[in-house]
Protein backbone atom coordinates (compact mmCIF):
# COMPACT_ATOMS: atom_id res chain seq x y z
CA UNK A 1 18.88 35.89 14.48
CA UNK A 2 16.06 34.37 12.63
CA UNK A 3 13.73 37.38 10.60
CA UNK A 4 10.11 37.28 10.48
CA UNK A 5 9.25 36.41 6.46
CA UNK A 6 5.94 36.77 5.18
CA UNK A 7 5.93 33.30 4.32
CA UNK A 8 7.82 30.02 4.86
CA UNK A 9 8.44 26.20 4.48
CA UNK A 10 9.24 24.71 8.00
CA UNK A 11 10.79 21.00 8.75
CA UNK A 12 11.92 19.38 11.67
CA UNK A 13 15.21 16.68 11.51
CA UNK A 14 16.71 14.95 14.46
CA UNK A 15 17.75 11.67 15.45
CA UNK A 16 21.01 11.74 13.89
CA UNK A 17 19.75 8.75 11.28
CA UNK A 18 21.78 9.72 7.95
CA UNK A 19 17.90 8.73 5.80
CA UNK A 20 16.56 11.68 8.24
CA UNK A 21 19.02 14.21 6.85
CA UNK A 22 18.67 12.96 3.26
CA UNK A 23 14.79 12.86 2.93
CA UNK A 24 14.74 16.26 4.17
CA UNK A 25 17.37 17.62 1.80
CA UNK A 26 15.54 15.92 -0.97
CA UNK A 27 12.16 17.58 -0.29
CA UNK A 28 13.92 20.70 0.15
CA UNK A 29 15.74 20.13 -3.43
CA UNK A 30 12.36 18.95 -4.75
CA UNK A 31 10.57 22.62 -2.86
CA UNK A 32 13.58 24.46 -4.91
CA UNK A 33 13.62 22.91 -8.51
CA UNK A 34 9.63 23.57 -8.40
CA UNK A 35 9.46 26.62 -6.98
CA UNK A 36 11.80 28.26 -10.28
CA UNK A 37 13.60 30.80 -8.05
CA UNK A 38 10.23 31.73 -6.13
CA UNK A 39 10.67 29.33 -3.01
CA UNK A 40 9.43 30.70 0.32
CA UNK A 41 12.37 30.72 3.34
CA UNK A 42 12.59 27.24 4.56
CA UNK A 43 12.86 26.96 8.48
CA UNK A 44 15.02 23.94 9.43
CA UNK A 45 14.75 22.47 13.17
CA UNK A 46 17.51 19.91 14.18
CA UNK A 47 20.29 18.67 16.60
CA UNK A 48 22.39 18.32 13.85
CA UNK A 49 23.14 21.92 11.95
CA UNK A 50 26.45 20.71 10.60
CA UNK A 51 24.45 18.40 7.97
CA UNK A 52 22.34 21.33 6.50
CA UNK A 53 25.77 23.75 6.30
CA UNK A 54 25.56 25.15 2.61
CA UNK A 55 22.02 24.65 2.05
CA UNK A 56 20.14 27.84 1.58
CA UNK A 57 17.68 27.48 4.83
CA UNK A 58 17.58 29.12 7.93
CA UNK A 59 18.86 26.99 10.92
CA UNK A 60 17.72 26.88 14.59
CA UNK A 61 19.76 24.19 16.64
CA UNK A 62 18.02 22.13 19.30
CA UNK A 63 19.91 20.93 21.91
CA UNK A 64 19.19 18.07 24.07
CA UNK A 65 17.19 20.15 27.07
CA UNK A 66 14.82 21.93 24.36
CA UNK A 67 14.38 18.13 22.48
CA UNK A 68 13.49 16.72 26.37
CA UNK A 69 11.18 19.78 27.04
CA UNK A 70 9.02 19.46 23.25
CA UNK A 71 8.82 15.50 23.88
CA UNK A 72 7.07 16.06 26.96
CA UNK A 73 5.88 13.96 30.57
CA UNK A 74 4.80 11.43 28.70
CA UNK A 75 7.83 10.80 26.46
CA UNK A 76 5.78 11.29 23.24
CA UNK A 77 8.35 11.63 20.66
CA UNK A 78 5.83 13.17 17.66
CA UNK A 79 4.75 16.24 20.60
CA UNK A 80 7.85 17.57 19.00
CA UNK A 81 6.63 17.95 15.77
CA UNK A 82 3.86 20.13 17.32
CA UNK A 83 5.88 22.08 19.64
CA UNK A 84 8.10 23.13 16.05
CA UNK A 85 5.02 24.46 15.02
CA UNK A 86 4.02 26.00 17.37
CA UNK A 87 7.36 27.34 17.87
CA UNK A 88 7.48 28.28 14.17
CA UNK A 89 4.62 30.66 14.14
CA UNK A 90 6.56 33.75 15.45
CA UNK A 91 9.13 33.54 12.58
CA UNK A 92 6.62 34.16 9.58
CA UNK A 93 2.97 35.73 9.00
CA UNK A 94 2.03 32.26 7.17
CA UNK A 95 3.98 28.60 7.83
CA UNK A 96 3.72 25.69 6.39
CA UNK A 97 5.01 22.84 8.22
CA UNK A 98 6.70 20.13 6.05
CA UNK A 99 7.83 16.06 6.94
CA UNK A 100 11.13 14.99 6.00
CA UNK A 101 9.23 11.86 3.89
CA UNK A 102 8.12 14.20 1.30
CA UNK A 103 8.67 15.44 -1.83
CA UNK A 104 7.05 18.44 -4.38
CA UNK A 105 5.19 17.85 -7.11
CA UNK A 106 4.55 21.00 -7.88
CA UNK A 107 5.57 24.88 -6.74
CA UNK A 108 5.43 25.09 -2.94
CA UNK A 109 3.87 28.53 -3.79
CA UNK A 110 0.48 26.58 -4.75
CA UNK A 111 0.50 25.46 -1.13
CA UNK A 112 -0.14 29.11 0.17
CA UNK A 113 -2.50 29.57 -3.13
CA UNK A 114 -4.69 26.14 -1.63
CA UNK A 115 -4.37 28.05 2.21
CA UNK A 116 -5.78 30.94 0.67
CA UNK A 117 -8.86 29.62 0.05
CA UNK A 118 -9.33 27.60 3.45
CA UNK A 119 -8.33 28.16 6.98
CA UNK A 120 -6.24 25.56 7.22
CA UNK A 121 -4.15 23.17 5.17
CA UNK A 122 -3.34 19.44 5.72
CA UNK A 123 -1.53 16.63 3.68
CA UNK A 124 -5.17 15.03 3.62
CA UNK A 125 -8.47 13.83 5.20
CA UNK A 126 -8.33 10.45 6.28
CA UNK A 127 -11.42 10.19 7.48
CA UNK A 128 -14.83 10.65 9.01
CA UNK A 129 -14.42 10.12 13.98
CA UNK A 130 -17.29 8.30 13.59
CA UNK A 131 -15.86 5.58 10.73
CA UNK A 132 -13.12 4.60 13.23
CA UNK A 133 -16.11 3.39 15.74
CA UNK A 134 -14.78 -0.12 17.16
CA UNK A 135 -11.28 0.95 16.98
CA UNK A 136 -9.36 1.47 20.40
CA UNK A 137 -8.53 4.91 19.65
CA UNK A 138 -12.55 5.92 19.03
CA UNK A 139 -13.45 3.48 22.12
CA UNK A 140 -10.77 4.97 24.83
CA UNK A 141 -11.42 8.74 23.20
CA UNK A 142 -14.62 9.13 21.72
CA UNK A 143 -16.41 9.51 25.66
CA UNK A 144 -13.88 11.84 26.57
CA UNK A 145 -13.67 13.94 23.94
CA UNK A 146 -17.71 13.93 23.73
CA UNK A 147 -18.00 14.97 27.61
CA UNK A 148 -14.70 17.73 27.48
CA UNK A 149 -14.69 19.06 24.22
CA UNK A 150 -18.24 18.37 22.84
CA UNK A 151 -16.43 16.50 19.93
CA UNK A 152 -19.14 15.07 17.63
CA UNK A 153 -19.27 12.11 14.89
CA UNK A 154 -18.38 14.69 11.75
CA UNK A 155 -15.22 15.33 12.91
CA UNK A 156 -12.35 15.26 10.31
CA UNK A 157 -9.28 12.92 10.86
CA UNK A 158 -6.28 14.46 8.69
CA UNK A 159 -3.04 13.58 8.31
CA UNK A 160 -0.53 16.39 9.21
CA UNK A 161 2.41 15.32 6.71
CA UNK A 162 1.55 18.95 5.76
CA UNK A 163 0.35 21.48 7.49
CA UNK A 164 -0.73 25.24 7.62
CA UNK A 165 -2.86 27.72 8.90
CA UNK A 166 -4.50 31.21 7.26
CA UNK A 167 -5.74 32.37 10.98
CA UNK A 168 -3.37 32.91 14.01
CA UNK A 169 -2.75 29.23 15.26
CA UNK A 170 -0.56 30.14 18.60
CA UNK A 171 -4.08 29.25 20.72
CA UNK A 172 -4.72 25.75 18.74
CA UNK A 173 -1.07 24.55 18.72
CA UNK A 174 -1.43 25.13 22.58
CA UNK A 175 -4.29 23.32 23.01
CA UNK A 176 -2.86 20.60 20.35
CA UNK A 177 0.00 20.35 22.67
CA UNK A 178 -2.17 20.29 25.56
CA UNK A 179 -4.64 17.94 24.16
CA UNK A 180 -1.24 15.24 23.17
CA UNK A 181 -0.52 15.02 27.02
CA UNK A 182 -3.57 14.09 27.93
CA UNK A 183 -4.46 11.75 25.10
CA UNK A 184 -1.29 9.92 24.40
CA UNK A 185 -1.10 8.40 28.05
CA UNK A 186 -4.86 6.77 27.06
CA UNK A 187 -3.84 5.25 24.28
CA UNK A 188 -0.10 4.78 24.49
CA UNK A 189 0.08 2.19 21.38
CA UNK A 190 -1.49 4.95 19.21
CA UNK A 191 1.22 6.53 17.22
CA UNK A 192 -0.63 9.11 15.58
CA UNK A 193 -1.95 10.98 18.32
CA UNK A 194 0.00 14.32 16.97
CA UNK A 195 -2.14 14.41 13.73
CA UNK A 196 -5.26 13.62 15.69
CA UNK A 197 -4.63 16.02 18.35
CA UNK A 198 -4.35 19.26 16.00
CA UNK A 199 -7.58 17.63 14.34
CA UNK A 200 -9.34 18.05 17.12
CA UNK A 201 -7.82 21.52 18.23
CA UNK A 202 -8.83 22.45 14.02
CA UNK A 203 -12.17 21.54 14.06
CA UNK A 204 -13.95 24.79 14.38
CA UNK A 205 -11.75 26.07 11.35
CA UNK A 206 -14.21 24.19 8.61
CA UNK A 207 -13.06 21.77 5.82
CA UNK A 208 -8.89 21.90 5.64
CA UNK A 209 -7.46 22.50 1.70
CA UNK A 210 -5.13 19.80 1.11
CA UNK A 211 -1.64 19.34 -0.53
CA UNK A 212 -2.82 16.20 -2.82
CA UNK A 213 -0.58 17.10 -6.31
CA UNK A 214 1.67 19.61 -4.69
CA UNK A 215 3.47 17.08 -2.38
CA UNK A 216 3.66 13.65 -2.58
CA UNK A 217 3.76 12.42 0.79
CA UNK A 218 5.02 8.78 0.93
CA UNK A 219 5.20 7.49 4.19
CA UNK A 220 3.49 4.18 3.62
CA UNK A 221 6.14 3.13 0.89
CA UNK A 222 9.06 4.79 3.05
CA UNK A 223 11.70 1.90 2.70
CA UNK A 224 11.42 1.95 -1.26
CA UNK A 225 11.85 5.91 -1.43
CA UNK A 226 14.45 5.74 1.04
CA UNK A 227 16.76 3.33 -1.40
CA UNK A 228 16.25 5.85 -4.02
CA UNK A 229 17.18 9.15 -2.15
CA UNK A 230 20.25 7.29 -0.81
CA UNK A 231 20.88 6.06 -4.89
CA UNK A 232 20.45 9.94 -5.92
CA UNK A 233 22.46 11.10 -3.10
CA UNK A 234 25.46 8.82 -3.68
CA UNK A 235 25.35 10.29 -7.57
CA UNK A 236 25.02 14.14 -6.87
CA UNK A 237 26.76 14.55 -3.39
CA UNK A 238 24.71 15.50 0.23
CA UNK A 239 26.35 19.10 -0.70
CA UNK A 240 23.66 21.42 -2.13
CA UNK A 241 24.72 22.68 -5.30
CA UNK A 242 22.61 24.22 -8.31
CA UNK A 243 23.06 20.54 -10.52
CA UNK A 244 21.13 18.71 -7.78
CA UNK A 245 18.45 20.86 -7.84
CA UNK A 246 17.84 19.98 -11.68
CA UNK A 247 18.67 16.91 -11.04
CA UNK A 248 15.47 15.98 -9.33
CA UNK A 249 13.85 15.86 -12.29
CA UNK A 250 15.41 12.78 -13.24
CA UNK A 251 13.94 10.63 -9.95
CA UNK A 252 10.58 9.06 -10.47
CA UNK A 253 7.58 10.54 -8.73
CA UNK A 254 5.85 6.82 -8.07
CA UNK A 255 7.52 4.00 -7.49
CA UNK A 256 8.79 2.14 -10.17
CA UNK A 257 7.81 -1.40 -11.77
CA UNK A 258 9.58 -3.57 -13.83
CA UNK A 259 8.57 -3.26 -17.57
CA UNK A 260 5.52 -4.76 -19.04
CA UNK A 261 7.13 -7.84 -20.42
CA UNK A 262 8.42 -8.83 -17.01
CA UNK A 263 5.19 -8.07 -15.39
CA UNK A 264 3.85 -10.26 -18.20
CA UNK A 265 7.19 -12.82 -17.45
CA UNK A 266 5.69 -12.89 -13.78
CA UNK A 267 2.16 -13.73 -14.30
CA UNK A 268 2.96 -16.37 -16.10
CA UNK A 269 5.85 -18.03 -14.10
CA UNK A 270 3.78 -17.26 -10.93
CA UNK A 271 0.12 -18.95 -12.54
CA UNK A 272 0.28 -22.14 -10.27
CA UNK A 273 1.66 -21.16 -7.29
CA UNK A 274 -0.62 -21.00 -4.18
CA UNK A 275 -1.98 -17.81 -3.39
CA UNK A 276 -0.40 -17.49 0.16
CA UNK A 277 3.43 -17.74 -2.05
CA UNK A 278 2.18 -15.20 -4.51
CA UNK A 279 3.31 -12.27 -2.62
CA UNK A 280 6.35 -12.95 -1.46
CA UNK A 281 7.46 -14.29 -5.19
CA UNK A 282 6.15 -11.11 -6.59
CA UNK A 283 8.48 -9.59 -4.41
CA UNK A 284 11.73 -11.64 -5.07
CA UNK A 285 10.70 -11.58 -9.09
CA UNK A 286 10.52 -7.76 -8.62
CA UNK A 287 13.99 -7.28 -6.47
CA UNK A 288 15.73 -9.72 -8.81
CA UNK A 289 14.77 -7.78 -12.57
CA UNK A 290 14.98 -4.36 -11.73
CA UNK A 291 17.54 -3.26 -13.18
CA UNK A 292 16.72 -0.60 -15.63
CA UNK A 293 18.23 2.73 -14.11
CA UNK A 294 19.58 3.42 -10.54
CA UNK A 295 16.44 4.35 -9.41
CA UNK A 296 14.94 1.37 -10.84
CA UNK A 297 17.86 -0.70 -9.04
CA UNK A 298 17.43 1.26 -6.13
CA UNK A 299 13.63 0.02 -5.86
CA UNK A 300 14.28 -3.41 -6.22
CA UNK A 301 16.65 -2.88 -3.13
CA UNK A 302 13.23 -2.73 -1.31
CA UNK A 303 11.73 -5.24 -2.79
CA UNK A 304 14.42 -7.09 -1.54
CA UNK A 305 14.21 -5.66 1.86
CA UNK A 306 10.40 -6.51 2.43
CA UNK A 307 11.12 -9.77 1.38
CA UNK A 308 13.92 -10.44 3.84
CA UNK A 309 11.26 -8.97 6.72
CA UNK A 310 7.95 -11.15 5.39
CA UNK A 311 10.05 -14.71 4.43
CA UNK A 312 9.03 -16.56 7.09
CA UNK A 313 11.54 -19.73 6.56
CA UNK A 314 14.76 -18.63 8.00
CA UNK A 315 18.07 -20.68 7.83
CA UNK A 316 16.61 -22.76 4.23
CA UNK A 317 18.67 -22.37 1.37
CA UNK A 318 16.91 -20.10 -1.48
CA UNK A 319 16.13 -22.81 -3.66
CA UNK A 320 13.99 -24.34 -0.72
CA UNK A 321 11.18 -21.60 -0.86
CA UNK A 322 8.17 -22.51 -2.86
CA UNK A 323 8.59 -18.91 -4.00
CA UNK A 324 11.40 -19.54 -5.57
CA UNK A 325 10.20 -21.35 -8.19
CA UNK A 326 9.58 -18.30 -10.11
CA UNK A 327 13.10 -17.53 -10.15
CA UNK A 328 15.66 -18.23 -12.76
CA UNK A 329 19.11 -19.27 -11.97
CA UNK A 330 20.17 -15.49 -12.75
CA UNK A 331 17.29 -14.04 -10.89
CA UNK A 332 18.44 -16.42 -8.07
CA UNK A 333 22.03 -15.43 -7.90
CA UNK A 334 20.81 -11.74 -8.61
CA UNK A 335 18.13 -11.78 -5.38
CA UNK A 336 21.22 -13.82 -2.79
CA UNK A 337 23.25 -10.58 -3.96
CA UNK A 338 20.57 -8.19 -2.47
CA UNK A 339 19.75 -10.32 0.50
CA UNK A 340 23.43 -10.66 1.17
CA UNK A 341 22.91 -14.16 1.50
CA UNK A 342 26.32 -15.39 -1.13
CA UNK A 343 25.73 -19.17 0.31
CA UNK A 344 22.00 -19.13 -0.52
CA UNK A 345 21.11 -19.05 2.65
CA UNK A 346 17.69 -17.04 4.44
């Protein structure tokens, strides 16, 4: 039996991917080793309860009929990050809903301190309705929403990595829902109709607060930050114990470089290549020198990984790509190691 708690931290895992269960733990170890013994209950949502055993949270299990039922007719799998929410509200006075590809900067307890002041609190406001005019989502939506909700221009886009609300939010995580059924069919290639759905339920609420320094939220860099939860993980165990909790204060919070001499080492080796080669050398020279801590390691892991997506000459041997040429023979032998390529071989 789940109690009501005056306040609370809320996530949502399923899927079954082992990177799911890991960036969630992480953000919850990140919530805890900031939060100095003052955390608010975290609410976990997922199929898989067995990963979270241990962890101080408080567990609901979905099964596969309530998973069917929050994705909804039109097979939207982000509706269920709304229905969670919405879900979530009877289990606290206050909830802040958290994604798994997070991490704390700072006490979650300044989150509620930021909701305070507002009625409403998002990861951040990505824009202006009336900026995204030529885009298919503003083309397909903006006449609807105009003639059946009397959207205007001003309205706020916001990004729902995090999310809260001060006032009673039952009503506008209905309507959210209600809104993603009929505005994901429209635009069925837009992936972010969740976030823009509660933006338009939120509107009459005023300016959001948002988490910017309390959470970094890192969804754009997601490969990198994935390497380096999987490098922390494999030194401190998926078990939650009191040592991984201070040890998160030994992970970078942005992603890591190589040193100034190598960035130096680069520029120079790089100086005549065309600018179309640039990037993807940058990206091999990166994977190939860092190698200054795990983390660091772990980083150049994705480095390596967006260069095996973006090199566009399969089957060559390394030594054939014009980015190459910023390689050394170690850096050469280092990078086929991380591409998993021992002949030399794209």
């Amino acid at each position: 039996m789940i109690s009501r708690e005056p306040k609370q931290l809320v996530y949502l895992v399923y899927g079954g991917k082992p990177e799911y269960h890991r960036e969630a733990k992480y953000s919850i170890l990140s919530a805890l080793y900031h939060a100095r013994g003052e955390c608010p209950r975290v609410l976990l949502y997922t199929d898989e309860p067995a990963q979270f055993s241990g962890w101080p949270v408080d567990l609901i299990e979905l099964d596969a009929a309530t998973l069917a039922n929050w994705t909804g007719s039109a097979a939207y799998l982000h509706r269920r990050k709304a229905a969670a929410i919405r879900d979530a509200l009877a289990y606290a006075d206050q909830s802040i809903f958290i994604d798994t590809d997070t991490f704390f900067l700072a006490s979650p307890v300044k989150l509620f301190e930021r909701l305070a002041g507002s009625s409403w609190l998002v990861d951040e406001i990505e824009g202006v309705w009336k900026e995204y005019k030529g885009d298919v989502m503003y083309d397909v939506l903006a006449p609807y929403l105009a003639e059946h909700h009397g959207v205007d221009q001003q309205m706020l886009l916001i990004n729902s990595g995090v999310l809260g609300f001060r006032v009673e939010a039952s009503r506008l995580m209905d309507e959210t829902l209600a809104l993603i059924d009929v505005l994901h069919p429209m635009v069925p290639k837009i992936h972010v109709i969740e976030q823009f759905a509660v933006g338009v339920a939120a509107r009459h609420l005023g300016r959001p607060a948002q988490a910017q320094g309390v959470v970094m939220h890192y969804f754009s860099g997601k490969n990198y930050w994935r390497h380096m939860i999987a490098a922390f993980f494999q030194r401190y165990g998926e078990e939650f114990s009191a040592q991984a909790v201070q040890a998160v204060r030994e992970v970078p919070t942005s992603k890591p470089r190589p040193v100034w001499w190598q960035r130096l080492d680069y520029r120079v080796r790089s100086l005549f290549l065309p600018a179309k080669t640039r990037s993807f050398a940058k990206l091999a020279y990166y994977a190939a020198v860092m190698r200054a801590d795990p983390y660091a390691e772990a980083c150049g892991c994705g480095y390596a990984d967006e260069l095996r997506r973006k090199a566009v000459a399969k089957g060559e041997a390394l030594s054939n790509q014009p980015w190459s040429k910023v390689l050394s023979s170690r850096h050469k032998q280092r990078l086929a190691e991380l591409l998993q390529i021992p002949d030399g071989t794209l």
